[in-house]
C-alpha atoms as a PDB file:
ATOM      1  CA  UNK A   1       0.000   0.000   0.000  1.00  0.00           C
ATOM      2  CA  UNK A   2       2.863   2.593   0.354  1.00  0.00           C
ATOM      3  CA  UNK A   3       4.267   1.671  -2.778  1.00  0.00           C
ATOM      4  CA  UNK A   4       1.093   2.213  -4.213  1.00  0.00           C
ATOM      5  CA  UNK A   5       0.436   5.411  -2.752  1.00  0.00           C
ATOM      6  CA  UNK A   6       3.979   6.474  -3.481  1.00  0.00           C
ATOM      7  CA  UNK A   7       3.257   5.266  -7.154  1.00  0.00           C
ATOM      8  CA  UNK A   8       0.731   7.287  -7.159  1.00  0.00           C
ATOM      9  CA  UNK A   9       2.029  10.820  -5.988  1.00  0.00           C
ATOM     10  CA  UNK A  10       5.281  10.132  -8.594  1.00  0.00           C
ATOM     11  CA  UNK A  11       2.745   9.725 -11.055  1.00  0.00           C
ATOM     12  CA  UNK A  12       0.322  12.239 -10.503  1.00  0.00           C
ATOM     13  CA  UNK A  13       2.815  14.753 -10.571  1.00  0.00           C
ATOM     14  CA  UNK A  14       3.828  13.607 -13.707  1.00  0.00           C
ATOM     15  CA  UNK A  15       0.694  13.982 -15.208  1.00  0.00           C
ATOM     16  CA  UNK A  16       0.026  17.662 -14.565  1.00  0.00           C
ATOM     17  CA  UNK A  17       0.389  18.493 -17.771  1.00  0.00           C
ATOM     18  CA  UNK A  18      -2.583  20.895 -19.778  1.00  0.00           C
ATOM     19  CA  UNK A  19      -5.136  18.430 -21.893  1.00  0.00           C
ATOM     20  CA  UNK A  20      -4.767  19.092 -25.307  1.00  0.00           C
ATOM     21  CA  UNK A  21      -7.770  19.518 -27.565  1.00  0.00           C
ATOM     22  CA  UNK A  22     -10.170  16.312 -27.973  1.00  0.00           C
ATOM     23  CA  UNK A  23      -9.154  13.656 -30.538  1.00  0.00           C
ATOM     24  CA  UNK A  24     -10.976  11.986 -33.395  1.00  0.00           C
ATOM     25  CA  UNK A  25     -12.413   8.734 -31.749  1.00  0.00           C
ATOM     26  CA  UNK A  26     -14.792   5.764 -31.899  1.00  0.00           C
ATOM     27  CA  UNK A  27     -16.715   4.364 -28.578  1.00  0.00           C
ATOM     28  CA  UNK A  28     -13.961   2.097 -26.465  1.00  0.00           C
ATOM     29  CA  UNK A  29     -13.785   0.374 -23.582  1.00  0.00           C
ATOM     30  CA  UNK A  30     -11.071  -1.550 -21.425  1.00  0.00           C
ATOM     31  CA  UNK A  31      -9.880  -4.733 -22.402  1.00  0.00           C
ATOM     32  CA  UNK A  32      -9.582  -7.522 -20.139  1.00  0.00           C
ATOM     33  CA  UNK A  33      -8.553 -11.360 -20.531  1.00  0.00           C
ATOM     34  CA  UNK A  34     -10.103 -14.159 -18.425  1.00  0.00           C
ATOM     35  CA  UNK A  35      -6.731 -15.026 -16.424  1.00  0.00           C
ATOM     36  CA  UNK A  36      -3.891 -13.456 -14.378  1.00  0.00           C
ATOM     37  CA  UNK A  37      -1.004 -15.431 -16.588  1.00  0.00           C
ATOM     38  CA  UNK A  38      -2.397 -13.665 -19.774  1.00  0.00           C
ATOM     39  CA  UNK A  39      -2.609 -10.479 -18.269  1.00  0.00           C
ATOM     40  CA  UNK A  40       0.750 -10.882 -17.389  1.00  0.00           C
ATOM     41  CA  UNK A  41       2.265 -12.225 -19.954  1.00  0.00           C
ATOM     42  CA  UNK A  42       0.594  -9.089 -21.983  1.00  0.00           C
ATOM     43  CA  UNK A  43       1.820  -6.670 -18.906  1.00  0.00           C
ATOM     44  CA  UNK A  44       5.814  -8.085 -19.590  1.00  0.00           C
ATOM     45  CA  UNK A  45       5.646  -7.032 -23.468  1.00  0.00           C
ATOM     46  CA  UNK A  46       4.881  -3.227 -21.853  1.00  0.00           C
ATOM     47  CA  UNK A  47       7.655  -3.200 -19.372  1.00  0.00           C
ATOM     48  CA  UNK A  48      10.042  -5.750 -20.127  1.00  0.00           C
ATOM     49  CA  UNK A  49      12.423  -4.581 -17.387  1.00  0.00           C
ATOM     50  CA  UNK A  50       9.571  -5.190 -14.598  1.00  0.00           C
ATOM     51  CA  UNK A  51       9.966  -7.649 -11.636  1.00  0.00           C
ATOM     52  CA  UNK A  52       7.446 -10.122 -12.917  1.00  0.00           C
ATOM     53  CA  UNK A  53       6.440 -10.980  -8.911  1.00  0.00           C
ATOM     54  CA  UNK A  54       6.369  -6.704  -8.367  1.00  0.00           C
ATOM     55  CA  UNK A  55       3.412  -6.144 -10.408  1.00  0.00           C
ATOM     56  CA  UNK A  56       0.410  -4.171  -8.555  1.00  0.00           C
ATOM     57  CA  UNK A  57      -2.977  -3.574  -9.349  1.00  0.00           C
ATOM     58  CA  UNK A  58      -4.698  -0.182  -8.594  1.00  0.00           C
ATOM     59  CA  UNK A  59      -8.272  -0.176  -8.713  1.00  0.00           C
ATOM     60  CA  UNK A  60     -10.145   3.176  -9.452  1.00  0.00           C
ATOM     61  CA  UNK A  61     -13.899   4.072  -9.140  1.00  0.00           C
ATOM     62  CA  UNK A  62     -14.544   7.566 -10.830  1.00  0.00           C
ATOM     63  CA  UNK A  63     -16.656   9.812  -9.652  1.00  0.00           C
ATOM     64  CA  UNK A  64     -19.887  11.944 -11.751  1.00  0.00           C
ATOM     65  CA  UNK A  65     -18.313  14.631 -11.949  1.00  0.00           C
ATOM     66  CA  UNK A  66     -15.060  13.014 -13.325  1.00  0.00           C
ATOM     67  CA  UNK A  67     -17.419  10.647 -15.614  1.00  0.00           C
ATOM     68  CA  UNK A  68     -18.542  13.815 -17.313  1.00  0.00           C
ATOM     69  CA  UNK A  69     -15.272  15.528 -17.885  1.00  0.00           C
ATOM     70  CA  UNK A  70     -13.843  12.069 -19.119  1.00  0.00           C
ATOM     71  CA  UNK A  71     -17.016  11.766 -21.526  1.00  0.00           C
ATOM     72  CA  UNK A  72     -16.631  15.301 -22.796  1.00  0.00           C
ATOM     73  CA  UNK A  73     -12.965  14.661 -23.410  1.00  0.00           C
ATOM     74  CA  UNK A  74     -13.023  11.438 -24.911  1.00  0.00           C
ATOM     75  CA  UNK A  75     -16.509  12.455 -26.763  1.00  0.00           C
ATOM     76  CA  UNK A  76     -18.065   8.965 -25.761  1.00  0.00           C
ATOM     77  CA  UNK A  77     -19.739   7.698 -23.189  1.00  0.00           C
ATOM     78  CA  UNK A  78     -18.150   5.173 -20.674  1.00  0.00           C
ATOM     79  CA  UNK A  79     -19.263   1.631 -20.319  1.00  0.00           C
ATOM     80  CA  UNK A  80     -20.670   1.095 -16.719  1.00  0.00           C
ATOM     81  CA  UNK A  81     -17.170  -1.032 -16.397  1.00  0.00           C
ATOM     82  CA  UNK A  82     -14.645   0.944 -17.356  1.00  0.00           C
ATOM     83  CA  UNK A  83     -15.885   3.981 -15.036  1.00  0.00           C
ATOM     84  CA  UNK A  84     -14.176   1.383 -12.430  1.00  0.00           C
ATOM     85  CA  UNK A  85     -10.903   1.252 -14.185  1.00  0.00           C
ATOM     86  CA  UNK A  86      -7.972  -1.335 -13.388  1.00  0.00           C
ATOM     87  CA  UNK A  87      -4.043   0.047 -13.535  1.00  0.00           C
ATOM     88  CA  UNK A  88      -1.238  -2.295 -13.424  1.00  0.00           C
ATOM     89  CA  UNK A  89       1.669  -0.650 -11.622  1.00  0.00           C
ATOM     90  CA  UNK A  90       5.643  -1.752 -12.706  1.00  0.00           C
ATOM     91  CA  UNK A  91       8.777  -1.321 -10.481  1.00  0.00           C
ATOM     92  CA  UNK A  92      12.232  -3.166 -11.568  1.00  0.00           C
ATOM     93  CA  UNK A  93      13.846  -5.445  -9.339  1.00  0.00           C
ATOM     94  CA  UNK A  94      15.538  -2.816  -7.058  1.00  0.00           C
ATOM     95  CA  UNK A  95      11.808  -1.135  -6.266  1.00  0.00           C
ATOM     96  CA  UNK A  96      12.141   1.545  -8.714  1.00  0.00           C
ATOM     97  CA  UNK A  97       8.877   2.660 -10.297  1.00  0.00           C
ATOM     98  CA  UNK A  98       8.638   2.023 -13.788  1.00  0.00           C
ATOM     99  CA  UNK A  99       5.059   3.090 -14.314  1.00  0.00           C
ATOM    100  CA  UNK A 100       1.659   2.150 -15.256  1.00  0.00           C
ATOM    101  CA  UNK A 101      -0.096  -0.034 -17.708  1.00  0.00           C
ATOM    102  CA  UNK A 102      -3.662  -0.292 -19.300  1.00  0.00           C
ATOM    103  CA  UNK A 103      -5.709  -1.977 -21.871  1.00  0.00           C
ATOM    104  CA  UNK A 104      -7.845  -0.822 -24.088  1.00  0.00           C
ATOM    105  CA  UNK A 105     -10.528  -1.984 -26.573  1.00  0.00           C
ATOM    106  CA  UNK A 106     -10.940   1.029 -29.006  1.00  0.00           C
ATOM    107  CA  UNK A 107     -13.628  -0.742 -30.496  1.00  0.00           C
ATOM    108  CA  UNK A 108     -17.503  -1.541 -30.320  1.00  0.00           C
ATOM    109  CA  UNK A 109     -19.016  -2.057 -33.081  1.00  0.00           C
ATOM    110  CA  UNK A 110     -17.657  -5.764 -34.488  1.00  0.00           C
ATOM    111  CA  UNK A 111     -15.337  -5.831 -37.582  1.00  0.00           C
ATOM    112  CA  UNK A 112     -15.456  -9.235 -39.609  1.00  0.00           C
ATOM    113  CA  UNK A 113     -12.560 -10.980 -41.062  1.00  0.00           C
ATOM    114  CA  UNK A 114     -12.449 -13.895 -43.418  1.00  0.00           C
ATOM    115  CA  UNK A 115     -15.879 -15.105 -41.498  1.00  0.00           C
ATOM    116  CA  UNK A 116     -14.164 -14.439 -38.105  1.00  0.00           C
ATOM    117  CA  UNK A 117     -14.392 -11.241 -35.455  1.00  0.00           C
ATOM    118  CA  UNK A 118     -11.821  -9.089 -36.081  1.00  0.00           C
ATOM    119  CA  UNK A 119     -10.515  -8.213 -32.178  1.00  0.00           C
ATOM    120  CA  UNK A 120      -8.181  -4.594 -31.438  1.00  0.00           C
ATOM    121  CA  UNK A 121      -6.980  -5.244 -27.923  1.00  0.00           C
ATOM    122  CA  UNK A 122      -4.469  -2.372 -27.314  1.00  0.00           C
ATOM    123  CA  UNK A 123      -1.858  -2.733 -24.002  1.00  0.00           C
ATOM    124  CA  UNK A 124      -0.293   1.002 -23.088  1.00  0.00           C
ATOM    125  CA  UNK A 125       2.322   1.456 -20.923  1.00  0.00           C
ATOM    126  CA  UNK A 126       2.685   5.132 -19.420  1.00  0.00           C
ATOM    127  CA  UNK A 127       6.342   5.911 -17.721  1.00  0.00           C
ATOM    128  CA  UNK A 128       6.907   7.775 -14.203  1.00  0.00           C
ATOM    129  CA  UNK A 129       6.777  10.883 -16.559  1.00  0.00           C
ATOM    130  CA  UNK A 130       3.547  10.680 -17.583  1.00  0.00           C
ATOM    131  CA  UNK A 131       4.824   9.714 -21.490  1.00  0.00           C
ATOM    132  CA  UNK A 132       4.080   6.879 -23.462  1.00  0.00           C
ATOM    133  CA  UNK A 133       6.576   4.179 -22.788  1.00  0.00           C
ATOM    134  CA  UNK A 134       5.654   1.353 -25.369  1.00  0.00           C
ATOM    135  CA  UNK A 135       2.105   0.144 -26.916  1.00  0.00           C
ATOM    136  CA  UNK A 136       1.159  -3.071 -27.893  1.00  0.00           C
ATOM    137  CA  UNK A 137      -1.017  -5.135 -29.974  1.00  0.00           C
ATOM    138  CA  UNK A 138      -2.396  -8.301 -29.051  1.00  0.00           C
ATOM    139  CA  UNK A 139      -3.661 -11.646 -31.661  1.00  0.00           C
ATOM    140  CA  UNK A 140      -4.511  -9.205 -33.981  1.00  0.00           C
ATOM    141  CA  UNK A 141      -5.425 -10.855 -37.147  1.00  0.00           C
ATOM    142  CA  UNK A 142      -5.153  -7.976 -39.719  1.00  0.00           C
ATOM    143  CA  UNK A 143      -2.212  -6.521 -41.052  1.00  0.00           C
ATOM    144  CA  UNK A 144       0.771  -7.454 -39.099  1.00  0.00           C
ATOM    145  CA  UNK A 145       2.107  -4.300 -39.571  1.00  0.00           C
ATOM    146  CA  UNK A 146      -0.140  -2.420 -36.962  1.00  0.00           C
ATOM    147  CA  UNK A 147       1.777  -4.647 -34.230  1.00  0.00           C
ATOM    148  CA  UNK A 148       5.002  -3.761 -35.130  1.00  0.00           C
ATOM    149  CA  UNK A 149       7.751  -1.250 -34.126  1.00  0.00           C
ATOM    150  CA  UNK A 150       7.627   0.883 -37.028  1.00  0.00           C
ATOM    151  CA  UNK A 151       4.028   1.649 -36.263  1.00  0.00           C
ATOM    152  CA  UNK A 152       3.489   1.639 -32.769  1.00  0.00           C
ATOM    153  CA  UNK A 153       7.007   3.689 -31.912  1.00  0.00           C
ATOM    154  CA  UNK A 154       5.534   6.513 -33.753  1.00  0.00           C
ATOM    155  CA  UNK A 155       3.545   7.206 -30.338  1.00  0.00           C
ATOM    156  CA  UNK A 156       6.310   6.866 -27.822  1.00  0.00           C
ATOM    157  CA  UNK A 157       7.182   9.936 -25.458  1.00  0.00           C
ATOM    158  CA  UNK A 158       3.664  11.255 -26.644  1.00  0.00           C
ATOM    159  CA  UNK A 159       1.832  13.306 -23.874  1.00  0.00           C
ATOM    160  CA  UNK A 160      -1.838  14.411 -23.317  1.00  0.00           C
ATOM    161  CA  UNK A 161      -0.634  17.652 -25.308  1.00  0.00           C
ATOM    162  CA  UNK A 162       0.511  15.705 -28.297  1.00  0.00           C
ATOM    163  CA  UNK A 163      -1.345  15.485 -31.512  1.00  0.00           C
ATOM    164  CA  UNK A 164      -2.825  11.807 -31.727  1.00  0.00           C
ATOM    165  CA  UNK A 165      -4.247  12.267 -35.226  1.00  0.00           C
ATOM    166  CA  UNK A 166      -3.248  10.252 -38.079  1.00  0.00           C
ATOM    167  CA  UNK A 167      -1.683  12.322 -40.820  1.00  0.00           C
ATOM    168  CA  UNK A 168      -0.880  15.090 -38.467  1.00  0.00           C
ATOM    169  CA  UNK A 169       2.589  16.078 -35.818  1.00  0.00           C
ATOM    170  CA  UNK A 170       4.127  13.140 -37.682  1.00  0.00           C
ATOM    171  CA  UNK A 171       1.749  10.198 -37.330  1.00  0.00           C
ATOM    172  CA  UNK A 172       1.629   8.140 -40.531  1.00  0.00           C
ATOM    173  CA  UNK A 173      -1.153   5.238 -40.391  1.00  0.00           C
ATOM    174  CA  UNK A 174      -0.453   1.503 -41.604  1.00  0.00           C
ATOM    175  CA  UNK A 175      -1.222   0.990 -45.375  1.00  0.00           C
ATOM    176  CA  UNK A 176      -4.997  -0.019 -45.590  1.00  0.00           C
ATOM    177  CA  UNK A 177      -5.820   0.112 -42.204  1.00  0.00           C
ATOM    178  CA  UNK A 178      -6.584   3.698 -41.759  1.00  0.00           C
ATOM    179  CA  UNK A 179      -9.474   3.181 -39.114  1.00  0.00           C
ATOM    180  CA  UNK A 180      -7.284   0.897 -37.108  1.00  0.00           C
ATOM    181  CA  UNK A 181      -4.208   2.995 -37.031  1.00  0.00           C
ATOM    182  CA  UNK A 182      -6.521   5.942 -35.921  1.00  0.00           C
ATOM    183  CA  UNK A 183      -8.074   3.505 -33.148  1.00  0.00           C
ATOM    184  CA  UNK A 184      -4.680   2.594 -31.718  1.00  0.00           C
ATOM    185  CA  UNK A 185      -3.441   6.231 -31.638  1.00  0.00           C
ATOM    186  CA  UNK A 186      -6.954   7.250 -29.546  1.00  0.00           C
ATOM    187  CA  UNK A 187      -6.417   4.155 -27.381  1.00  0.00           C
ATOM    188  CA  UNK A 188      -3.105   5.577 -26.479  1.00  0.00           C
ATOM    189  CA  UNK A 189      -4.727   9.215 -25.988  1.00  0.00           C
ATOM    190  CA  UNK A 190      -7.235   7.341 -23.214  1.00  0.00           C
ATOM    191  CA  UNK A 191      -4.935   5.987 -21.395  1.00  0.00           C
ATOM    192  CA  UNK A 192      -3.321   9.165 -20.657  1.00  0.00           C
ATOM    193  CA  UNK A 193      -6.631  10.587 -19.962  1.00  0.00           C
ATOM    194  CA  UNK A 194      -7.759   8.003 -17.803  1.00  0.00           C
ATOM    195  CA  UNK A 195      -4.620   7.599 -15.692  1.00  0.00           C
ATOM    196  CA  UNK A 196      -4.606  11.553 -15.227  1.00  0.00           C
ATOM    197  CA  UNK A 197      -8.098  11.713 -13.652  1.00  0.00           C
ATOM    198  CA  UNK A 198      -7.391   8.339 -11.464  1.00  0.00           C
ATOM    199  CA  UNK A 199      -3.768   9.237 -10.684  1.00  0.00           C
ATOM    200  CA  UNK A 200      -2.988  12.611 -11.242  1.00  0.00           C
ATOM    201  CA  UNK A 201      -4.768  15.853 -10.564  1.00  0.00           C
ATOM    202  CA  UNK A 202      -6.502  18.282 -13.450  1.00  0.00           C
END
């Protein structure tokens, strides 16, 4: 509990920063798998250098009046679940915070591949400085391309004040897959959002 709570003042002082002006975005809500050794095994790919045993989970309930403000940010309402958010907290080995972790489904309405649902389950990892440490993919059956580096480095370092918009502030979408490039650069966007309210002060 005091690492948690001293997770939480490093981060929330990292994520002071002004809110930039709302992004292009679809409906979302938070992803979540049906065991812990998924979860973590998906947590590892964010923060790599994490203690695998040091992993904590922060559980957030917002209130109305941060519901709204969230809402008129993100320009979507929240599901009834992810207004009672889950944060996976990182240290290394030696205790140092690393930072936080969330997932994110930037999608609702179903997408159908080759007869099959076409899934967009987005991992973020936000450093101690409130940036954008490393985003991942997960069993995405699309272009391949939208999990890889090339792509998905594009929005490291990125803060609530950056430009998340395809096209623009040097963003370049995956060939063909316009809406999906679009949904993992919001995704990202969220998680800053949602971390700030539940971590951070505004």
């Amino acid at each position: 509990m005091v690492f948690i709570k001293r997770t939480l003042t490093l981060l929330g002082l990292a994520l002071t920063f002004a809110l930039g002006n709302p992004q292009p975005t679809a409906e979302a809500h938070l992803a979540k798998w049906g065991s812990w050794e998924i979860t973590h095994r998906n947590l590892m790919k964010l923060f790599p250098d994490a203690d695998p045993n040091s992993w904590r989970i922060k559980r957030y309930q917002y209130s109305d009046d941060e519901v709204k403000f969230l809402e008129k940010e993100l320009g979507f309402e929240l599901y009834p679940e992810d207004k009672q958010p889950e944060f996976f907290v990182a240290q290394d080995a030696g205790g140092k915070l690393l930072g936080v972790a969330i997932f994110i489904d930037p999608r609702t309405k179903p997408k159908v591949l080759n007869g099959g649902i076409l899934t967009l389950e987005v991992g973020i990892g936000v450093n101690a400085e409130g940036k954008i440490n490393r985003i991942r993919v997960y069993d995405y059956r699309g272009n391949v391309n939208l999990t890889k580096e090339d792509f998905l480095g594009q929005l490291r370092g990125r803060t609530l004040g950056s430009d998340f918009t395809m096209g623009k502030d040097g963003l370049v979408g995956v060939d063909g897959e316009p809406e999906e490039s679009q949904l993992v650069a919001n995704a990202a966007r969220e998680a800053l959002l949602l971390m700030k309210v539940a971590l951070g002060r505004r």
